[in-house]
PDB file of N, CA and C in Angstrom:
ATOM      1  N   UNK A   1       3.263 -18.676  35.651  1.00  0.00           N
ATOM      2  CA  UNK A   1       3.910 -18.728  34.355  1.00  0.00           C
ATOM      3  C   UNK A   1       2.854 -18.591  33.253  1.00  0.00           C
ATOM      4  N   UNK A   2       2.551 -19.770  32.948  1.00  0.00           N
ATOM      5  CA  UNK A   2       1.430 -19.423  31.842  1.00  0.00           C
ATOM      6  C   UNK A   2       1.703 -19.332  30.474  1.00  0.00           C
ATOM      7  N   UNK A   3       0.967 -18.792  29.834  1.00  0.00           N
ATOM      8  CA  UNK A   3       1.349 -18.600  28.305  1.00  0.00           C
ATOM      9  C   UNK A   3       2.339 -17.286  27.741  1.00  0.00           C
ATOM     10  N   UNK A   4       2.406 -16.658  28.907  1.00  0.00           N
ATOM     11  CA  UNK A   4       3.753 -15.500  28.652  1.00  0.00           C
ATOM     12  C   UNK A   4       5.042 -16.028  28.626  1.00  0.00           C
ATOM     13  N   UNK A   5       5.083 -17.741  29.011  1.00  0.00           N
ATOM     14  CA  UNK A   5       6.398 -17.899  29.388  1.00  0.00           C
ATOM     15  C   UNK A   5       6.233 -18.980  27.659  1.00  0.00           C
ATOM     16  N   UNK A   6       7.147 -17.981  26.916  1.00  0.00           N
ATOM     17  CA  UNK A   6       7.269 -19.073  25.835  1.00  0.00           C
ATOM     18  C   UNK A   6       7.603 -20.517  25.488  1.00  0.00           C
ATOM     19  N   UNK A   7       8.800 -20.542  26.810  1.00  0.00           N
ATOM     20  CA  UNK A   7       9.506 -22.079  26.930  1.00  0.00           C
ATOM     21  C   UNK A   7       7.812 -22.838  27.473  1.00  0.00           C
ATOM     22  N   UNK A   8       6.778 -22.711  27.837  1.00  0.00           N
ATOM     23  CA  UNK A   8       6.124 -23.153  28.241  1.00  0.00           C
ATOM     24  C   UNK A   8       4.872 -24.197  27.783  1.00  0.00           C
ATOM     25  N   UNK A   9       4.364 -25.285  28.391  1.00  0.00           N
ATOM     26  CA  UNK A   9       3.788 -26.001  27.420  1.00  0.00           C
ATOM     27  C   UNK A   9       2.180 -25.230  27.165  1.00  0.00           C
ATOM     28  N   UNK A  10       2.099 -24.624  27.922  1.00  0.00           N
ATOM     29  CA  UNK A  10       0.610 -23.920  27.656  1.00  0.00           C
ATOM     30  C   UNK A  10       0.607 -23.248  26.002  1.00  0.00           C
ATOM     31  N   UNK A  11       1.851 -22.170  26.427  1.00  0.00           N
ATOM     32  CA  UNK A  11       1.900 -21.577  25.136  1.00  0.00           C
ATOM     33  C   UNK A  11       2.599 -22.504  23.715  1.00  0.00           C
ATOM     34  N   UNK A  12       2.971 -22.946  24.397  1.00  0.00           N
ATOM     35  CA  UNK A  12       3.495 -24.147  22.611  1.00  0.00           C
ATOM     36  C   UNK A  12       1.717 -24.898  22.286  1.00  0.00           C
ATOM     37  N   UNK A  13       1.052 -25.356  23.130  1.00  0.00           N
ATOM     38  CA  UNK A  13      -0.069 -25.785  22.823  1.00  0.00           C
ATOM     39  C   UNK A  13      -1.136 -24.570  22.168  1.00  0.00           C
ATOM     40  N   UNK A  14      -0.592 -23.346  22.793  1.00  0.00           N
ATOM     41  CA  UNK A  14      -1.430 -21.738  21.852  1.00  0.00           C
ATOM     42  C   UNK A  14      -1.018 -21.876  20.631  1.00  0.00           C
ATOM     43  N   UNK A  15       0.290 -22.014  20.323  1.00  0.00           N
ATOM     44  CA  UNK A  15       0.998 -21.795  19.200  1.00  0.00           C
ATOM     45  C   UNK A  15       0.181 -23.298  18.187  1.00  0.00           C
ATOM     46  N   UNK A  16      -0.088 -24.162  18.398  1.00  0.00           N
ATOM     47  CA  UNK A  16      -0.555 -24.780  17.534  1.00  0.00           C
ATOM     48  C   UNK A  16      -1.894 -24.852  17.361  1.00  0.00           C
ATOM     49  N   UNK A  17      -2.755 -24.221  18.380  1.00  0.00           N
ATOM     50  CA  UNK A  17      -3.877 -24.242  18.014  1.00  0.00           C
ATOM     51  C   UNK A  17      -4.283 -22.712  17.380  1.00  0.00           C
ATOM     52  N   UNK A  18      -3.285 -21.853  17.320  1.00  0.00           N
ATOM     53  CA  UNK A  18      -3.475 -20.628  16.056  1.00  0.00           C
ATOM     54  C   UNK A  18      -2.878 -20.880  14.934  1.00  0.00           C
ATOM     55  N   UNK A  19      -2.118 -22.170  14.930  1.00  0.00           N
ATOM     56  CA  UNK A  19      -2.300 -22.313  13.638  1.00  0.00           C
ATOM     57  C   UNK A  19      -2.678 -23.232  12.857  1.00  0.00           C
ATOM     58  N   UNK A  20      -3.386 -23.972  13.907  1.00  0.00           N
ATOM     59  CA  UNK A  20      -4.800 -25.203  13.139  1.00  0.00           C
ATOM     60  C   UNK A  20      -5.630 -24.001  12.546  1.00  0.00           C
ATOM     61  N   UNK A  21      -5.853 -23.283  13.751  1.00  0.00           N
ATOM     62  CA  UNK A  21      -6.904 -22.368  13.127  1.00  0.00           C
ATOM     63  C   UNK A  21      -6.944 -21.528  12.000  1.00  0.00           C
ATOM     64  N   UNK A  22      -5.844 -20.912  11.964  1.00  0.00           N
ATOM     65  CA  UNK A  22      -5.192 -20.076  10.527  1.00  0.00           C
ATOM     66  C   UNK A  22      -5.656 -21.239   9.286  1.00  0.00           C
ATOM     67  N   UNK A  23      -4.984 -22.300   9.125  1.00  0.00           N
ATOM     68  CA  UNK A  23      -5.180 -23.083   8.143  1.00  0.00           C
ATOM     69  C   UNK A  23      -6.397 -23.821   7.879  1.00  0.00           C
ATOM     70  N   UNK A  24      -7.521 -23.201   8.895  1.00  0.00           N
ATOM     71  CA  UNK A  24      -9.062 -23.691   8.727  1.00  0.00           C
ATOM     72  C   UNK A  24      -9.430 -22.532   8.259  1.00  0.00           C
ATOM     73  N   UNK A  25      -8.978 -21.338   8.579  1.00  0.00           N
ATOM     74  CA  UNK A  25      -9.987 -20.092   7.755  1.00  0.00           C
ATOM     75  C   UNK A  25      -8.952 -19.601   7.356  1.00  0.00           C
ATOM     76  N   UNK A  26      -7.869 -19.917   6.221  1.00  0.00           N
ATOM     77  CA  UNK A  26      -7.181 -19.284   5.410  1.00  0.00           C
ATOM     78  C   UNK A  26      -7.938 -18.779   4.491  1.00  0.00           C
ATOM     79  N   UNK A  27      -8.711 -18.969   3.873  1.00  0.00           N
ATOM     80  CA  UNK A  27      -9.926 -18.351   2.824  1.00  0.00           C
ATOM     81  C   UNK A  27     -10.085 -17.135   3.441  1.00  0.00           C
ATOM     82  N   UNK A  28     -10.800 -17.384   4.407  1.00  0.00           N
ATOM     83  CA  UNK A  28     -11.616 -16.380   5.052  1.00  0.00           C
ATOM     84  C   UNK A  28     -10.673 -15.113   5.514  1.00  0.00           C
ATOM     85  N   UNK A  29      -9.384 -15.379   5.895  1.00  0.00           N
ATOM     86  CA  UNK A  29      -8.362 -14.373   6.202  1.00  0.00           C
ATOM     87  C   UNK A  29      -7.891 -13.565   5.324  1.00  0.00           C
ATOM     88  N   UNK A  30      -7.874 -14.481   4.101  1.00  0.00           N
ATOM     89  CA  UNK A  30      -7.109 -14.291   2.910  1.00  0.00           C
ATOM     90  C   UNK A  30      -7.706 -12.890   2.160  1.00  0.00           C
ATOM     91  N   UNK A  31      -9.241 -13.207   2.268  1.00  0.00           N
ATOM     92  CA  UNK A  31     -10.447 -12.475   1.967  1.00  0.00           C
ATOM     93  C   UNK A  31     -10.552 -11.175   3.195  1.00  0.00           C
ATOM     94  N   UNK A  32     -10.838 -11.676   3.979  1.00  0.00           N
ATOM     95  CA  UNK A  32     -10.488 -10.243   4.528  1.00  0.00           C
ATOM     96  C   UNK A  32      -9.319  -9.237   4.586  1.00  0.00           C
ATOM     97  N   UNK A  33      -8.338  -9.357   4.594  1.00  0.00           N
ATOM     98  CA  UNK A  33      -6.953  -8.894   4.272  1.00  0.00           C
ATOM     99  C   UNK A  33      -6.991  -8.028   3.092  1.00  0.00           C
ATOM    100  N   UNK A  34      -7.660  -8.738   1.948  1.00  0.00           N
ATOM    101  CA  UNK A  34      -7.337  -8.635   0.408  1.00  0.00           C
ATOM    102  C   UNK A  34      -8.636  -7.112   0.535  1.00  0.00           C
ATOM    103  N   UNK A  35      -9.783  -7.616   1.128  1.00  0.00           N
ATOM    104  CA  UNK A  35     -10.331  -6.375   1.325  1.00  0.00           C
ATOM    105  C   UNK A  35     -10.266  -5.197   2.125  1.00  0.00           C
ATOM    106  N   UNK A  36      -9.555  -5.389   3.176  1.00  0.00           N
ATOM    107  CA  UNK A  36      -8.730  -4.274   4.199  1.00  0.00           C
ATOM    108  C   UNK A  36      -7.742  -3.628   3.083  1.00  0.00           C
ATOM    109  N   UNK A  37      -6.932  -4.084   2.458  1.00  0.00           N
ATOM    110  CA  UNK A  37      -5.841  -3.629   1.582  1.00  0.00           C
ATOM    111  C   UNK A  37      -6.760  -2.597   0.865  1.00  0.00           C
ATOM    112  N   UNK A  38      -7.738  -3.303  -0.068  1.00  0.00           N
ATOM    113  CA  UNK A  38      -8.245  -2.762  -0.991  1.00  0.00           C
ATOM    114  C   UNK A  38      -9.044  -1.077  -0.532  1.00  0.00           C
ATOM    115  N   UNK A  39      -9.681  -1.604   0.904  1.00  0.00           N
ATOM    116  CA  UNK A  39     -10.041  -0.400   1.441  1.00  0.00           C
ATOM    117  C   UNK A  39      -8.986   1.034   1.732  1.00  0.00           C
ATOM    118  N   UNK A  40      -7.734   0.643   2.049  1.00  0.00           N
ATOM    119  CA  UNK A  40      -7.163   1.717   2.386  1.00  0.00           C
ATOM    120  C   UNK A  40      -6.596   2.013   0.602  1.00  0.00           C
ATOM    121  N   UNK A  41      -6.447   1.152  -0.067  1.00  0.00           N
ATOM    122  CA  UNK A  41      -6.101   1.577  -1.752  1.00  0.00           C
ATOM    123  C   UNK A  41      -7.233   3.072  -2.239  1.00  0.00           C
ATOM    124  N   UNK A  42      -8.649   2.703  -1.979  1.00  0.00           N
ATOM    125  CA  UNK A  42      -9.539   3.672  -2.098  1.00  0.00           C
ATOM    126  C   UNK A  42      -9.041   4.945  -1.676  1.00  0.00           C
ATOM    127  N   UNK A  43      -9.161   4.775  -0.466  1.00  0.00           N
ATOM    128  CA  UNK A  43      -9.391   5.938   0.547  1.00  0.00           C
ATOM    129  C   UNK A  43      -7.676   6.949   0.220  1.00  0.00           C
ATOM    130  N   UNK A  44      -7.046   5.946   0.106  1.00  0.00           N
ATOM    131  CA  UNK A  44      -5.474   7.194  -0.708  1.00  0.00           C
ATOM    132  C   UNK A  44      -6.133   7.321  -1.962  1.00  0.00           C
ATOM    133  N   UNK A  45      -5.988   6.840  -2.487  1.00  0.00           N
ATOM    134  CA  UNK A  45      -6.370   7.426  -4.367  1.00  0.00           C
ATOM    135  C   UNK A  45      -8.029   8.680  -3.921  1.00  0.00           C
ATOM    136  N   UNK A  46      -8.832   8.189  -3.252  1.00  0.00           N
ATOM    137  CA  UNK A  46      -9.843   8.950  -3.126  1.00  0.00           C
ATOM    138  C   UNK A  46      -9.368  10.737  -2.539  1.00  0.00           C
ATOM    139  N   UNK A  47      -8.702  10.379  -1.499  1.00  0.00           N
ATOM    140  CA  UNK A  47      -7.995  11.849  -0.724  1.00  0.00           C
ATOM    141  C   UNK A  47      -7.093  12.638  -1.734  1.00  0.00           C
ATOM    142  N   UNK A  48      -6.364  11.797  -3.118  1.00  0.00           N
ATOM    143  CA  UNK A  48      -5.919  12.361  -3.646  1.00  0.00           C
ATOM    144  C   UNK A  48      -6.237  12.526  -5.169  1.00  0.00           C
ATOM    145  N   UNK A  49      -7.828  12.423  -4.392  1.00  0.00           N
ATOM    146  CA  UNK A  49      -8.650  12.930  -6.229  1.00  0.00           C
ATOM    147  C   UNK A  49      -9.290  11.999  -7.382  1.00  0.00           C
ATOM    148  N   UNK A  50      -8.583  10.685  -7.151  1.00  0.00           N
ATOM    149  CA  UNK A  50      -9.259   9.683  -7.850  1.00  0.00           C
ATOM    150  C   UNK A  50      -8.885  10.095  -8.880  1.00  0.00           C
ATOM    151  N   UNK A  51      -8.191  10.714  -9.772  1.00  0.00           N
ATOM    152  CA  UNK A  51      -7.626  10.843 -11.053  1.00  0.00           C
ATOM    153  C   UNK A  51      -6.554  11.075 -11.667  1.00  0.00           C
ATOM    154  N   UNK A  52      -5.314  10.882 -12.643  1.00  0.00           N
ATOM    155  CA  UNK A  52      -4.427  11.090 -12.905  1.00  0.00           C
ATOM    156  C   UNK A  52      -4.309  12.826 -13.265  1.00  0.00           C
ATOM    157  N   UNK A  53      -3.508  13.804 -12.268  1.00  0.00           N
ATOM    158  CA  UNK A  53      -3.483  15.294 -12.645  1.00  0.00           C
ATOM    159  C   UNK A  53      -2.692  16.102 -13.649  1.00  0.00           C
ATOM    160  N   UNK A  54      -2.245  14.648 -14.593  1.00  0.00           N
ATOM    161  CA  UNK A  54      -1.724  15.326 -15.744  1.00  0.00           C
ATOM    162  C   UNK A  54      -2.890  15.308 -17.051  1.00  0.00           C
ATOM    163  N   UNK A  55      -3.340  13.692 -16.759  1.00  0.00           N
ATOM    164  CA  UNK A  55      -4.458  13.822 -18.104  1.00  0.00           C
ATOM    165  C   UNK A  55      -5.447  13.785 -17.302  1.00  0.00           C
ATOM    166  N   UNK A  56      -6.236  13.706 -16.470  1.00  0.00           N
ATOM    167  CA  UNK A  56      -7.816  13.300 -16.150  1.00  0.00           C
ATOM    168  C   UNK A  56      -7.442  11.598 -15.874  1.00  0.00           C
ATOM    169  N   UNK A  57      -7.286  10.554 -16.154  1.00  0.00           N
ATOM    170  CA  UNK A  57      -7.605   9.235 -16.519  1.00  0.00           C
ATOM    171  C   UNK A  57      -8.133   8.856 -15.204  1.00  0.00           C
ATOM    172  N   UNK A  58      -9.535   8.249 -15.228  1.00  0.00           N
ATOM    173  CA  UNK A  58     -10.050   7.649 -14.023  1.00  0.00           C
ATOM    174  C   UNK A  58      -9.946   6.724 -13.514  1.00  0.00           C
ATOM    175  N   UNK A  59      -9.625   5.605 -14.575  1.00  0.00           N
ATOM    176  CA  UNK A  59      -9.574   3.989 -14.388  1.00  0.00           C
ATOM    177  C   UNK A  59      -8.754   4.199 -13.289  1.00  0.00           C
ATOM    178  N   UNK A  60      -9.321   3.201 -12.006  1.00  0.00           N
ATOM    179  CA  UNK A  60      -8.078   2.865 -11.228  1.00  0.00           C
ATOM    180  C   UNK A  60      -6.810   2.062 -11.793  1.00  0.00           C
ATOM    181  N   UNK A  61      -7.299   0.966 -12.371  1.00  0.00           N
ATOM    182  CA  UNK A  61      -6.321  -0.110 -12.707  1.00  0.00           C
ATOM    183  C   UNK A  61      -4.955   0.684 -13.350  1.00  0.00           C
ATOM    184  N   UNK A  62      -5.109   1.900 -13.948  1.00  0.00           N
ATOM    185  CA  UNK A  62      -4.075   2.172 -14.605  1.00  0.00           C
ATOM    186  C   UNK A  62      -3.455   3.209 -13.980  1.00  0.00           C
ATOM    187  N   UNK A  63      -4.310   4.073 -12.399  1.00  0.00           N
ATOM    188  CA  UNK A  63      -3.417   5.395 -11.740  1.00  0.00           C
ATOM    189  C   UNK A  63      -2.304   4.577 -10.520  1.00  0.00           C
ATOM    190  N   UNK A  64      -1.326   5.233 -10.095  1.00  0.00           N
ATOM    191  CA  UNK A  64      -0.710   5.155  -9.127  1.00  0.00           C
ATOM    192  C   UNK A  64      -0.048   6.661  -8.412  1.00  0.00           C
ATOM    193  N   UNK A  65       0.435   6.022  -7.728  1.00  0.00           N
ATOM    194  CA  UNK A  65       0.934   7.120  -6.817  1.00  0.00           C
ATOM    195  C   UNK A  65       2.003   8.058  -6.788  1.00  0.00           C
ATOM    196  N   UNK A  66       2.283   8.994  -7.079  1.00  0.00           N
ATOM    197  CA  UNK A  66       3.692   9.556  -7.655  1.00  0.00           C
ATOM    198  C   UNK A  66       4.327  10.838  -6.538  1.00  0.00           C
ATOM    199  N   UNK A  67       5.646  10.407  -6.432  1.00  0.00           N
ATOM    200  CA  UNK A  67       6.318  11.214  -5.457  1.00  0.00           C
ATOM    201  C   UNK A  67       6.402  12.725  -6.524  1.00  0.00           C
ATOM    202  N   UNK A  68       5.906  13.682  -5.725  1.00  0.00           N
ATOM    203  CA  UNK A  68       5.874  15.044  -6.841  1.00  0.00           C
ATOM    204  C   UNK A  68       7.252  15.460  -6.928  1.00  0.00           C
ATOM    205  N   UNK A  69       8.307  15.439  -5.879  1.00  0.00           N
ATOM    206  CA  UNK A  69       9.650  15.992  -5.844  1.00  0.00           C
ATOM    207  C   UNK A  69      10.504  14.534  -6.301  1.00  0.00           C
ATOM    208  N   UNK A  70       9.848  14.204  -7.050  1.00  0.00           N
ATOM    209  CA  UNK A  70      10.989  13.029  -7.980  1.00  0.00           C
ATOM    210  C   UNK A  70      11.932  12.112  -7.101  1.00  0.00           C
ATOM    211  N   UNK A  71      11.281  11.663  -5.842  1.00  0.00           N
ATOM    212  CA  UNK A  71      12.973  11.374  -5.029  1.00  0.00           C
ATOM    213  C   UNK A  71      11.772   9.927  -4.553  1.00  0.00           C
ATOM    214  N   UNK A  72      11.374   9.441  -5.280  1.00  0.00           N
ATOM    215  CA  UNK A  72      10.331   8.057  -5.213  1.00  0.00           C
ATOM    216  C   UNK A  72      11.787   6.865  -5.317  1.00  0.00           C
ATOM    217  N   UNK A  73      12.887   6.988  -5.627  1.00  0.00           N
ATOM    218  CA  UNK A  73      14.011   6.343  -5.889  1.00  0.00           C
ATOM    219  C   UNK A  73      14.854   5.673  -4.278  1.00  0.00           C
ATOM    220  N   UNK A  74      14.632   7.031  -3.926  1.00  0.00           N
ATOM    221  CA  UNK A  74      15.399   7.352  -2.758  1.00  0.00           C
ATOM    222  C   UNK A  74      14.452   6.976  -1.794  1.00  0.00           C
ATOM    223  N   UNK A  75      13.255   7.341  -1.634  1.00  0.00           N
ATOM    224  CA  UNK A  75      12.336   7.600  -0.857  1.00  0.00           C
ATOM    225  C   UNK A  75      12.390   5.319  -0.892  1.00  0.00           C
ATOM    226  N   UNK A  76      12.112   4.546  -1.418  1.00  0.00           N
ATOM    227  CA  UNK A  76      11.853   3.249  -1.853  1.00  0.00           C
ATOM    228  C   UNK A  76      13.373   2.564  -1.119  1.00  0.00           C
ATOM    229  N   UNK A  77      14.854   3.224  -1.858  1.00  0.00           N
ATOM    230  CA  UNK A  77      15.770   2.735  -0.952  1.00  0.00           C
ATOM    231  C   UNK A  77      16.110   2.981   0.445  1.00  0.00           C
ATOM    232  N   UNK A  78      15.094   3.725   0.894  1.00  0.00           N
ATOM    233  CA  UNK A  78      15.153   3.886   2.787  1.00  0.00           C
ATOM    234  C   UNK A  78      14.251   3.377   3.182  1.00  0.00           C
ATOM    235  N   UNK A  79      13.562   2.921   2.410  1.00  0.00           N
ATOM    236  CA  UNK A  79      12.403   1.860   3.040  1.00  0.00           C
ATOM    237  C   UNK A  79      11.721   0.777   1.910  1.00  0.00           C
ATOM    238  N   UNK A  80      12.298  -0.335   2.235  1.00  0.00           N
ATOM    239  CA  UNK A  80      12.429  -1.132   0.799  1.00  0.00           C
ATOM    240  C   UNK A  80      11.154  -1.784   0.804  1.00  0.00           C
ATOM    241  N   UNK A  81      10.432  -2.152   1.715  1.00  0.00           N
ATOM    242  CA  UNK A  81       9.013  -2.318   1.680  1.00  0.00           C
ATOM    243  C   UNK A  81       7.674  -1.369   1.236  1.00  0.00           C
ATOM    244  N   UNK A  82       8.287  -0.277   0.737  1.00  0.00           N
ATOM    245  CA  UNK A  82       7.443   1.238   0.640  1.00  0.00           C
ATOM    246  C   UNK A  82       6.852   0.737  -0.793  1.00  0.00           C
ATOM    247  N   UNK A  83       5.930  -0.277  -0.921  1.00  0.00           N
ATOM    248  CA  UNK A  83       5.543   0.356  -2.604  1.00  0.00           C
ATOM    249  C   UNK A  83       3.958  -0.808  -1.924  1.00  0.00           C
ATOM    250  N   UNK A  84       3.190  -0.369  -2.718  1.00  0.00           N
ATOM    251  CA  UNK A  84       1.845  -0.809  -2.720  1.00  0.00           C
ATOM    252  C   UNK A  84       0.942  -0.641  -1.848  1.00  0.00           C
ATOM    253  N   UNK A  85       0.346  -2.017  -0.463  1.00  0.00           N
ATOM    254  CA  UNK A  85      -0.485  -1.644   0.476  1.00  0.00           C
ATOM    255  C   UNK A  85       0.665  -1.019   1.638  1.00  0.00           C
ATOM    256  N   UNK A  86       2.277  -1.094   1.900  1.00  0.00           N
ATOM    257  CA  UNK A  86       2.483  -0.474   2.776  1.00  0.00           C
ATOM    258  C   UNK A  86       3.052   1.203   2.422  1.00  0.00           C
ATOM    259  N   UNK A  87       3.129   1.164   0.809  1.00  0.00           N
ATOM    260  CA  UNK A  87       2.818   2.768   0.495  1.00  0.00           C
ATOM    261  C   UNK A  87       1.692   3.541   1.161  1.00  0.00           C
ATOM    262  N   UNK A  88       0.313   3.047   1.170  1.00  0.00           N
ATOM    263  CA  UNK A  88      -0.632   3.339   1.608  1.00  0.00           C
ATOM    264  C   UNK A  88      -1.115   3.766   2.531  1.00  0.00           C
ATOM    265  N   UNK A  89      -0.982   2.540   3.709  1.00  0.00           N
ATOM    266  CA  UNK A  89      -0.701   2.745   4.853  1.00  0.00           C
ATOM    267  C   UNK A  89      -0.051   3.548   5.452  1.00  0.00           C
ATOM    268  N   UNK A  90       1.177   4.126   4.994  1.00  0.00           N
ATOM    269  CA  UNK A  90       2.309   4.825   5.581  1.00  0.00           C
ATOM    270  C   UNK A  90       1.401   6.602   4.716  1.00  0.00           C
ATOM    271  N   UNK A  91       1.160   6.296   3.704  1.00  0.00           N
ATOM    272  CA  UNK A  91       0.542   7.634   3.161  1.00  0.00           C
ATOM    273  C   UNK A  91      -0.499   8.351   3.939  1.00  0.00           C
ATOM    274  N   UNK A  92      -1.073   6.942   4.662  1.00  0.00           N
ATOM    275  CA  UNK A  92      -2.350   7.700   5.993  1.00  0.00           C
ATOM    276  C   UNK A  92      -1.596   8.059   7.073  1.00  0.00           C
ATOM    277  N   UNK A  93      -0.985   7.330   7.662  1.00  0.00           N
ATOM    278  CA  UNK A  93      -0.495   7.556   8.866  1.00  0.00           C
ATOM    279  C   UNK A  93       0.363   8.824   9.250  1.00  0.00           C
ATOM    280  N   UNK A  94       0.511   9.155   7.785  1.00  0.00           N
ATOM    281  CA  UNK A  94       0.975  10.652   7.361  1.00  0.00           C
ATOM    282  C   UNK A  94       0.607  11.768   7.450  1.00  0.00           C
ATOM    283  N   UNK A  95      -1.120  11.339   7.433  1.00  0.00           N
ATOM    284  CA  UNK A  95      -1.837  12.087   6.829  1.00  0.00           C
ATOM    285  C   UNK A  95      -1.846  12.821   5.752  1.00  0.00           C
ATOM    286  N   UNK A  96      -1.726  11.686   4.672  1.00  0.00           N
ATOM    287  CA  UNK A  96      -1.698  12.126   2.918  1.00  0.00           C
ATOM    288  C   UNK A  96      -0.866  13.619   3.051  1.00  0.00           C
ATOM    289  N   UNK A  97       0.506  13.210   3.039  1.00  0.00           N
ATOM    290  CA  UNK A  97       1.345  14.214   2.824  1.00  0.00           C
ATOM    291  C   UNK A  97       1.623  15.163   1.165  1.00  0.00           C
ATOM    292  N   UNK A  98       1.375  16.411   1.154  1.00  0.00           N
ATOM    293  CA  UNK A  98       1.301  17.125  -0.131  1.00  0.00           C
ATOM    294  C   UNK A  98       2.384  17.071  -1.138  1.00  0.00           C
ATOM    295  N   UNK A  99       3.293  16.262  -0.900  1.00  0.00           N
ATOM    296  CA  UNK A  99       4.514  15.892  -2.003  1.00  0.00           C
ATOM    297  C   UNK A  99       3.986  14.439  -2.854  1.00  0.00           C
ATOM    298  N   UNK A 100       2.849  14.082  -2.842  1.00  0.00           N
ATOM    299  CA  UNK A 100       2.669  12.824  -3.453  1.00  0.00           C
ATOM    300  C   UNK A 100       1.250  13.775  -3.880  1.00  0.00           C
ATOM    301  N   UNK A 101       1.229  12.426  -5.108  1.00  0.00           N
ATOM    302  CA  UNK A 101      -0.384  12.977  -6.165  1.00  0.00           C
ATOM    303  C   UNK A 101      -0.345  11.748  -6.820  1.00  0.00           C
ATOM    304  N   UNK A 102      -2.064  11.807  -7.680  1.00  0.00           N
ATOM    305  CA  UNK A 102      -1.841  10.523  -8.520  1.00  0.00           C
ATOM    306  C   UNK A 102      -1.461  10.736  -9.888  1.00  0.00           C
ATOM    307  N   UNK A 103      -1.118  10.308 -10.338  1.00  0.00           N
ATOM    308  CA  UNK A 103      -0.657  10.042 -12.099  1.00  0.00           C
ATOM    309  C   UNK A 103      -1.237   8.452 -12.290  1.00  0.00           C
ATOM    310  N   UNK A 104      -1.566   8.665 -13.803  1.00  0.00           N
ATOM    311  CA  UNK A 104      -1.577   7.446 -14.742  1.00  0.00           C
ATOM    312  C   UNK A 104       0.390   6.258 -14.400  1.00  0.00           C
ATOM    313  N   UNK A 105      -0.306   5.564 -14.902  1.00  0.00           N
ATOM    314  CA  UNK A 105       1.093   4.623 -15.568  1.00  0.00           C
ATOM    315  C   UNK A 105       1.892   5.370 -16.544  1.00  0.00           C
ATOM    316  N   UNK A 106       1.060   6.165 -17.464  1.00  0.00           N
ATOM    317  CA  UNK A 106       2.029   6.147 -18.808  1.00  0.00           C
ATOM    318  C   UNK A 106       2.334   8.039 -18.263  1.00  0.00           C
ATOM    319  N   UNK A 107       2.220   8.600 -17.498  1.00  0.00           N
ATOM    320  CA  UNK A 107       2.388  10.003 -17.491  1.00  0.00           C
ATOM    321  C   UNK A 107       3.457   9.679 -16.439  1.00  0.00           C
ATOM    322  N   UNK A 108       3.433   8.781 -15.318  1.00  0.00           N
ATOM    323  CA  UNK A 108       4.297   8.944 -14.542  1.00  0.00           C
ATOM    324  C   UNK A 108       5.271   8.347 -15.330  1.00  0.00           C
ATOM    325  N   UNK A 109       5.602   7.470 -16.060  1.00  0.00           N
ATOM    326  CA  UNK A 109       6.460   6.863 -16.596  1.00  0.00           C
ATOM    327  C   UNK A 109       7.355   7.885 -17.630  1.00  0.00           C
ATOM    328  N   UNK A 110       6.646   8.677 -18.080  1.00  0.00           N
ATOM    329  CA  UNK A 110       7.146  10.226 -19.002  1.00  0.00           C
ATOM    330  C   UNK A 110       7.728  10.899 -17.867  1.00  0.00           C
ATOM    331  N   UNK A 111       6.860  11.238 -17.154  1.00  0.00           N
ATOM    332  CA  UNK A 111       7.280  12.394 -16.128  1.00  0.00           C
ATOM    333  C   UNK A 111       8.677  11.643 -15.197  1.00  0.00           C
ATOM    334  N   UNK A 112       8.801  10.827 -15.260  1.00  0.00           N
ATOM    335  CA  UNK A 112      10.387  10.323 -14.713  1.00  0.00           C
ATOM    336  C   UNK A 112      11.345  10.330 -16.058  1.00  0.00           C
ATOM    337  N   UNK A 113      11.007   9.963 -17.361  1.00  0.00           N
ATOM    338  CA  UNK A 113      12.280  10.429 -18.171  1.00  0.00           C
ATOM    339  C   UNK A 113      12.269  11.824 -18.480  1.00  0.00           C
ATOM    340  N   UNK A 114      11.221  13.036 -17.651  1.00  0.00           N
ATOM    341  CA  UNK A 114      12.006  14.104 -17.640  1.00  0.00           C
ATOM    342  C   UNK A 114      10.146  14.945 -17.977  1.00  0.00           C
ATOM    343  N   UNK A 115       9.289  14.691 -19.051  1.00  0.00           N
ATOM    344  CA  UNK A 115       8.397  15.615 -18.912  1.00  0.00           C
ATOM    345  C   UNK A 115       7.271  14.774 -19.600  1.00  0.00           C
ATOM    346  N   UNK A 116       6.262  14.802 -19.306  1.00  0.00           N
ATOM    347  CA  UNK A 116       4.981  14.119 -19.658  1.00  0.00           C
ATOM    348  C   UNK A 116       4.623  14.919 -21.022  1.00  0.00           C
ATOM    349  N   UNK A 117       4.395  14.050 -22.368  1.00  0.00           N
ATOM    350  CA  UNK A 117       3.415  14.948 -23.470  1.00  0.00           C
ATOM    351  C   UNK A 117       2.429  16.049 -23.331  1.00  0.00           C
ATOM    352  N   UNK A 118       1.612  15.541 -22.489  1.00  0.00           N
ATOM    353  CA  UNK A 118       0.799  16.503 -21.722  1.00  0.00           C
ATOM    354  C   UNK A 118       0.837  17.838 -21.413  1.00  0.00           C
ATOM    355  N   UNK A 119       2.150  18.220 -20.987  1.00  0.00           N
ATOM    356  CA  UNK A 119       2.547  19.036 -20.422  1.00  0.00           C
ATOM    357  C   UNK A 119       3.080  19.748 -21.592  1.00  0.00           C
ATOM    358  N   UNK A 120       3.787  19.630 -22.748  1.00  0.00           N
ATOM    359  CA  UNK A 120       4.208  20.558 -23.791  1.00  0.00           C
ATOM    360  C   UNK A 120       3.305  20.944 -24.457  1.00  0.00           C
TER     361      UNK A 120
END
């Protein structure tokens, strides 16, 4: 039996000693996580240029990710977890698919009520 057998006392005794342990290096998890995230944040914004392609804008803090065929609506209600690090994730596993690009905040936010300043 062993620890495969869940009803089992081996594994109820696993189960609490992963999570003594969790709650001794929650820092330390917390921190690594936060930098795994951050790593795959790079590496999409990097594959897709590191800049907003309506104005230039470099700052990260202010680019995100923009569905080019406008269906970021649709695309979010078939998968309701789709926005941030599991946007990301799913954008690699894709292999950075060519219907997404980056935009600013304020261009994508134009370019969904219909056309970015930029552009006229």
């Amino acid at each position: 039996m062993g620890r495969e057998d869940k009803n089992s006392i081996e594994y109820k005794k696993f189960l609490i000693q992963k999570k003594e342990s969790y709650h001794r290096h929650k820092k330390e998890i917390a921190k690594r996580r936060k930098e795994n995230r951050d790593k795959i944040k790079f590496q999409v914004f990097e594959k897709y240029g590191n800049k907003c392609t309506c104005c230039g804008e470099r700052e990260l803090v202010f680019l995100s990710i923009n569905h080019i065929s406008k269906n970021g609506c649709k695309h979010r209600k078939n998968n309701p977890n789709m926005n941030g690090y599991y946007l990301y994730n799913w954008l690699q596993k894709k292999n950075y698919p060519k219907d997404f690009n980056i935009l600013c905040h304020n261009c994508n936010f134009a370019d969904g009520l219909g056309v970015c300043p930029h552009k006229l």
